[in-house]
N, C-alpha and C. Protein backbone atom coordinates (compact mmCIF):
# COMPACT_ATOMS: atom_id res chain seq x y z
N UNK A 1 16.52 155.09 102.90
CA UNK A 1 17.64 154.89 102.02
C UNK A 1 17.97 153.40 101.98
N UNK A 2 17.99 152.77 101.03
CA UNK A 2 18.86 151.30 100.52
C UNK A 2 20.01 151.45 100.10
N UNK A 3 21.06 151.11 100.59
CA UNK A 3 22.55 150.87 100.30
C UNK A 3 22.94 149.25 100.29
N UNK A 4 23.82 148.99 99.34
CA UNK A 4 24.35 147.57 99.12
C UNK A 4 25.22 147.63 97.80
N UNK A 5 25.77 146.46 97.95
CA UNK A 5 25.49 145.23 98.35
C UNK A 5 26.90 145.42 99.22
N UNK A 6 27.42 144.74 100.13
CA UNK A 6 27.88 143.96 101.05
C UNK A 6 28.96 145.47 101.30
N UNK A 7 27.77 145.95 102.10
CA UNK A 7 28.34 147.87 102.70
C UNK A 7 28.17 147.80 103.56
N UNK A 8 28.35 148.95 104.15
CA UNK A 8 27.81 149.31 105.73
C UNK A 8 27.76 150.82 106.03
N UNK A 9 26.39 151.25 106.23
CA UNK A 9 26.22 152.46 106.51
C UNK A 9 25.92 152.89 107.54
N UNK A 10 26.26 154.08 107.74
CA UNK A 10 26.49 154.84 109.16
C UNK A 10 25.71 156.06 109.36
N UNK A 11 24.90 156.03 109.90
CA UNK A 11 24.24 157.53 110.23
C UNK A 11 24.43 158.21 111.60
N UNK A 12 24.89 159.44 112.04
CA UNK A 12 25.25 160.01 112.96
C UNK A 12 24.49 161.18 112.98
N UNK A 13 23.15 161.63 114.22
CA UNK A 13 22.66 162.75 114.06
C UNK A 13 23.86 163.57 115.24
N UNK A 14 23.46 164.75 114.51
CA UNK A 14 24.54 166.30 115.14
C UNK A 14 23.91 165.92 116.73
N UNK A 15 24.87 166.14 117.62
CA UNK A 15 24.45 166.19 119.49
C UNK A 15 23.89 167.88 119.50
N UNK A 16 25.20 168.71 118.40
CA UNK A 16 24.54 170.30 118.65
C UNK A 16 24.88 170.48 117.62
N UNK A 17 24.79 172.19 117.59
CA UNK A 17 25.44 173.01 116.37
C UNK A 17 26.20 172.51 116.30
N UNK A 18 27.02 172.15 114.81
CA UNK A 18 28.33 172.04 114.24
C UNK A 18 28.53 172.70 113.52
N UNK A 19 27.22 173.33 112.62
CA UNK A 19 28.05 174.28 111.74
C UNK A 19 27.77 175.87 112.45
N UNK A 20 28.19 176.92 111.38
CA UNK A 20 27.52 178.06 111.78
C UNK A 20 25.64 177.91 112.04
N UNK A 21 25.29 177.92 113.28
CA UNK A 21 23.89 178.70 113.20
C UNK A 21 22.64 177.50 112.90
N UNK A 22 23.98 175.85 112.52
CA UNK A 22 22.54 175.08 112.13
C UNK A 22 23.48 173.59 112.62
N UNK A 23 22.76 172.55 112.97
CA UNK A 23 23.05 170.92 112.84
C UNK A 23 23.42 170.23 111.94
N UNK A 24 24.43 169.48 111.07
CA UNK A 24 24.26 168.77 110.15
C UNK A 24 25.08 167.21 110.48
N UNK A 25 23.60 166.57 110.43
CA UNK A 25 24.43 165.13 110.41
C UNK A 25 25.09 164.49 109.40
N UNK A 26 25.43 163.30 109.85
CA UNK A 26 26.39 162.75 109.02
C UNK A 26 25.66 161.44 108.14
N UNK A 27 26.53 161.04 107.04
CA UNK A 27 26.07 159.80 106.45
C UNK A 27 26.93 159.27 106.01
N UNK A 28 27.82 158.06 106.29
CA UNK A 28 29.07 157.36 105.99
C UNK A 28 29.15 156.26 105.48
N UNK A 29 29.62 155.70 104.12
CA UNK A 29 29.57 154.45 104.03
C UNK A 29 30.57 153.98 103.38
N UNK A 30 30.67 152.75 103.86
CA UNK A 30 31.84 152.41 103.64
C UNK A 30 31.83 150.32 102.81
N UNK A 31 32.47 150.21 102.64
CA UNK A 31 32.57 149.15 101.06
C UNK A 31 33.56 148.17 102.42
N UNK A 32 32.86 147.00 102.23
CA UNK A 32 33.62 145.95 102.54
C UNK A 32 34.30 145.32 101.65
N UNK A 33 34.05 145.38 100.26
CA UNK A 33 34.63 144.83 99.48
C UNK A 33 35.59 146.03 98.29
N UNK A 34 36.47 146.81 98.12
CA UNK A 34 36.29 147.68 97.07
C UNK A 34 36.48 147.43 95.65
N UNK A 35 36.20 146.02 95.48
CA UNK A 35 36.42 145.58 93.86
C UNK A 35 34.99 145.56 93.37
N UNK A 36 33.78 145.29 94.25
CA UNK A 36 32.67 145.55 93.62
C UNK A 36 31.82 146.92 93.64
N UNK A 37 30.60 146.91 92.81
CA UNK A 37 29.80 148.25 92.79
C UNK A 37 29.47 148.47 93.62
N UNK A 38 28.76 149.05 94.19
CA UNK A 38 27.60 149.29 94.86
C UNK A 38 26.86 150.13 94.53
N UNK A 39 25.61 150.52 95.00
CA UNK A 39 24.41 150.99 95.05
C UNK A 39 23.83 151.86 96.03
N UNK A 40 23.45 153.02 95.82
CA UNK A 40 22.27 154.08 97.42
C UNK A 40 21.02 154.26 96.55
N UNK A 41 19.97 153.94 96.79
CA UNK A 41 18.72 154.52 96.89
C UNK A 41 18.05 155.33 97.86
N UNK A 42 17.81 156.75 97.15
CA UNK A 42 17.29 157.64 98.45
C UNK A 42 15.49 157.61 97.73
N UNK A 43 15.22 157.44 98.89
CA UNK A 43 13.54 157.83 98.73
C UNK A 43 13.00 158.74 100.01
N UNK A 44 13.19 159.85 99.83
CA UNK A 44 12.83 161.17 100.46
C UNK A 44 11.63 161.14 101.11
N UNK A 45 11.21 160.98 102.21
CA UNK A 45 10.10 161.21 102.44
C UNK A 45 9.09 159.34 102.52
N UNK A 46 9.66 158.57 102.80
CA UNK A 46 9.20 157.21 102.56
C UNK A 46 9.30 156.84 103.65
N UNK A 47 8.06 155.98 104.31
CA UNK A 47 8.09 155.33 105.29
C UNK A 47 9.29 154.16 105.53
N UNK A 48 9.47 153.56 106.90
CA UNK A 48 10.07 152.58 106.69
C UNK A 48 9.30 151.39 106.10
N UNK A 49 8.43 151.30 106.29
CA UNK A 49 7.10 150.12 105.18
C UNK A 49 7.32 150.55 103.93
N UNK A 50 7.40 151.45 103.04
CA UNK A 50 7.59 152.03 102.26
C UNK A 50 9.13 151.50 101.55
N UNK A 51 10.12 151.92 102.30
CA UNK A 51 11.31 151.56 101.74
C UNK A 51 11.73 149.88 101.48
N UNK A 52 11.08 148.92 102.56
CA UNK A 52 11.26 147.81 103.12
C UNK A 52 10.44 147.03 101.58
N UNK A 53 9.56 147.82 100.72
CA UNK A 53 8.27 147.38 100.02
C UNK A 53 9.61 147.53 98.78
N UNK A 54 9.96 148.84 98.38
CA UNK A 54 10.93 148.71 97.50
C UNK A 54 11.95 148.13 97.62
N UNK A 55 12.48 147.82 98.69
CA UNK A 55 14.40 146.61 99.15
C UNK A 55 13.13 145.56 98.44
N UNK A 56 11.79 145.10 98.86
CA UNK A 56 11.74 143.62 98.47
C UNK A 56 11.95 143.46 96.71
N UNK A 57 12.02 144.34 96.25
CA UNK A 57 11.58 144.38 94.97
C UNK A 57 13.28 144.54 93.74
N UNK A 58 14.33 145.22 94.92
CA UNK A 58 15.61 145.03 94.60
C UNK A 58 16.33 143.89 93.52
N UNK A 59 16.56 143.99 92.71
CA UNK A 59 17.76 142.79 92.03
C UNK A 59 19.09 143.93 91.75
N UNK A 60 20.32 143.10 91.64
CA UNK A 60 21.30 144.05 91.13
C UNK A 60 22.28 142.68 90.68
N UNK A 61 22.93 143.14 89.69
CA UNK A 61 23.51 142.11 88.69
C UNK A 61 24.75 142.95 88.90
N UNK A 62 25.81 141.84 88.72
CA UNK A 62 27.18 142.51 88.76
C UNK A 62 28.03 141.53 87.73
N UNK A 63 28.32 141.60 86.21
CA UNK A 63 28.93 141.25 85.25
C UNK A 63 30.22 141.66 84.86
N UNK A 64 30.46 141.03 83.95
CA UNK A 64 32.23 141.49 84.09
C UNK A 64 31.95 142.97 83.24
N UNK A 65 31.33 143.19 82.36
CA UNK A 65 31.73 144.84 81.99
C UNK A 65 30.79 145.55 82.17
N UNK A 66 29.56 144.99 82.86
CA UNK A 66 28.40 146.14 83.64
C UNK A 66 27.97 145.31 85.17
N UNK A 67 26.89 146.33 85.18
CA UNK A 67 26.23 146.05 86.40
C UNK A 67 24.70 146.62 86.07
N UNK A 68 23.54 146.38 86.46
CA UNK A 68 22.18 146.45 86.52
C UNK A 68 21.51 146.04 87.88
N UNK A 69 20.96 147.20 87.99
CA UNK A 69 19.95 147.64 89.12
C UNK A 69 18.62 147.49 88.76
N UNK A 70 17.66 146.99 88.94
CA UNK A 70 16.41 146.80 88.76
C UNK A 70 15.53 146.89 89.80
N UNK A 71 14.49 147.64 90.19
CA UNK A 71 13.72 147.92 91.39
C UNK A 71 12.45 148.03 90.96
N UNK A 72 11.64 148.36 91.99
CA UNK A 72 10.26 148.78 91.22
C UNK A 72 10.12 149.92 92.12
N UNK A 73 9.58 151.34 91.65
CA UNK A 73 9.78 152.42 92.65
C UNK A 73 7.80 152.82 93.78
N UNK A 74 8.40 153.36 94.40
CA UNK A 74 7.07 153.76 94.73
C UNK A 74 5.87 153.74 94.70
N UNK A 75 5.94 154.87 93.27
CA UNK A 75 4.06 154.91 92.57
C UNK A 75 4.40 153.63 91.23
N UNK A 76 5.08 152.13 91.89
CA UNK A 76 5.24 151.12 90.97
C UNK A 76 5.84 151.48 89.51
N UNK A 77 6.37 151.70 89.23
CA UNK A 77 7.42 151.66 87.79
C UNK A 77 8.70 151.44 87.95
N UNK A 78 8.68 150.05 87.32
CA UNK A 78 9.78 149.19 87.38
C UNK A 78 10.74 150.23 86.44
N UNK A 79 11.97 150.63 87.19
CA UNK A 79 13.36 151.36 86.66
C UNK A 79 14.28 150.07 86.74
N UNK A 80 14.56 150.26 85.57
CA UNK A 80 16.37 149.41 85.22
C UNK A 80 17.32 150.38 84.88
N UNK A 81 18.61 150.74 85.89
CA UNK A 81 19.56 151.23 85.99
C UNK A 81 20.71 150.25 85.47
N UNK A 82 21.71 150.34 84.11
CA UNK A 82 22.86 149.85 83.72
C UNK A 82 23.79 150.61 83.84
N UNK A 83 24.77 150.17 84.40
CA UNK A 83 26.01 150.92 84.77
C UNK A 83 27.16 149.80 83.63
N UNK A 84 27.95 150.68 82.25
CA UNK A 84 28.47 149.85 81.80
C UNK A 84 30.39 149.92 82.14
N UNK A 85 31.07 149.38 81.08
CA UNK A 85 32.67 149.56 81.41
C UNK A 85 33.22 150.77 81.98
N UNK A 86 32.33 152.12 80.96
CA UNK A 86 32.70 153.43 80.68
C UNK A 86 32.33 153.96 81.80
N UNK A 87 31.85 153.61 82.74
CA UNK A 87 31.11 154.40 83.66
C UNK A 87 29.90 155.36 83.23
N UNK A 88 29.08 154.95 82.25
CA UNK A 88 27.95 155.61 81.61
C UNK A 88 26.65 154.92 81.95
N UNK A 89 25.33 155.57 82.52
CA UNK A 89 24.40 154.87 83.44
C UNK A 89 23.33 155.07 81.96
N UNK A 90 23.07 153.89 82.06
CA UNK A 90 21.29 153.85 81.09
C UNK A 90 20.38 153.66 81.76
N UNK A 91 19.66 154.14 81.94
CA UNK A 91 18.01 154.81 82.75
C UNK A 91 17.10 154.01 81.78
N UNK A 92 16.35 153.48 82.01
CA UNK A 92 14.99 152.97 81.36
C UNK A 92 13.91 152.76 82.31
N UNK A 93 12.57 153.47 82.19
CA UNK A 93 11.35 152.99 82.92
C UNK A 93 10.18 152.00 82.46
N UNK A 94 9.71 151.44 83.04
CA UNK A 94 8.79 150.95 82.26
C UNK A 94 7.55 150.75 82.66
């Protein structure tokens, strides 16, 4: 997982059962700043070489009435994520 920009995340595995019958850990994060965006990228199943290959590849833009995420994923296809005023996300691959 990649989280940012200027966050801090928390992972807590279960010591035992907590719920009925099963473990569930935790995942917490929290905003040092709360006037800006932020960002989580989950990549399921990704090495830490793996994830470390996509953080290098990270940009994220923060403008006064959007924000843009730009990465390159995995099997390489550069995704641009825009987040505008409305809170409405534009997806483009390329």
């Amino acid at each position: 997982m990649i989280f940012g920009p200027g966050a801090r995340l928390e992972y807590r595995a279960a010591a035992d059962y907590n719920r009925r019958g099963t473990a569930e850990d935790t995942l917490h994060a929290s905003r040092l700043n709360l006037a800006i965006p932020r960002y989580a990228i989950f990549l399921p199943g990704a090495t830490a070489q793996k994830t470390k290959d996509v953080f290098s590849t990270l940009e994220f833009e923060v403008h006064r009435s959007h924000a843009i995420l730009t990465v390159v994923s995995p099997s390489q296809k550069k995704i641009f994520l825009e987040l505008d005023a409305s809170f409405t996300w534009l997806l483009q691959l390329e």
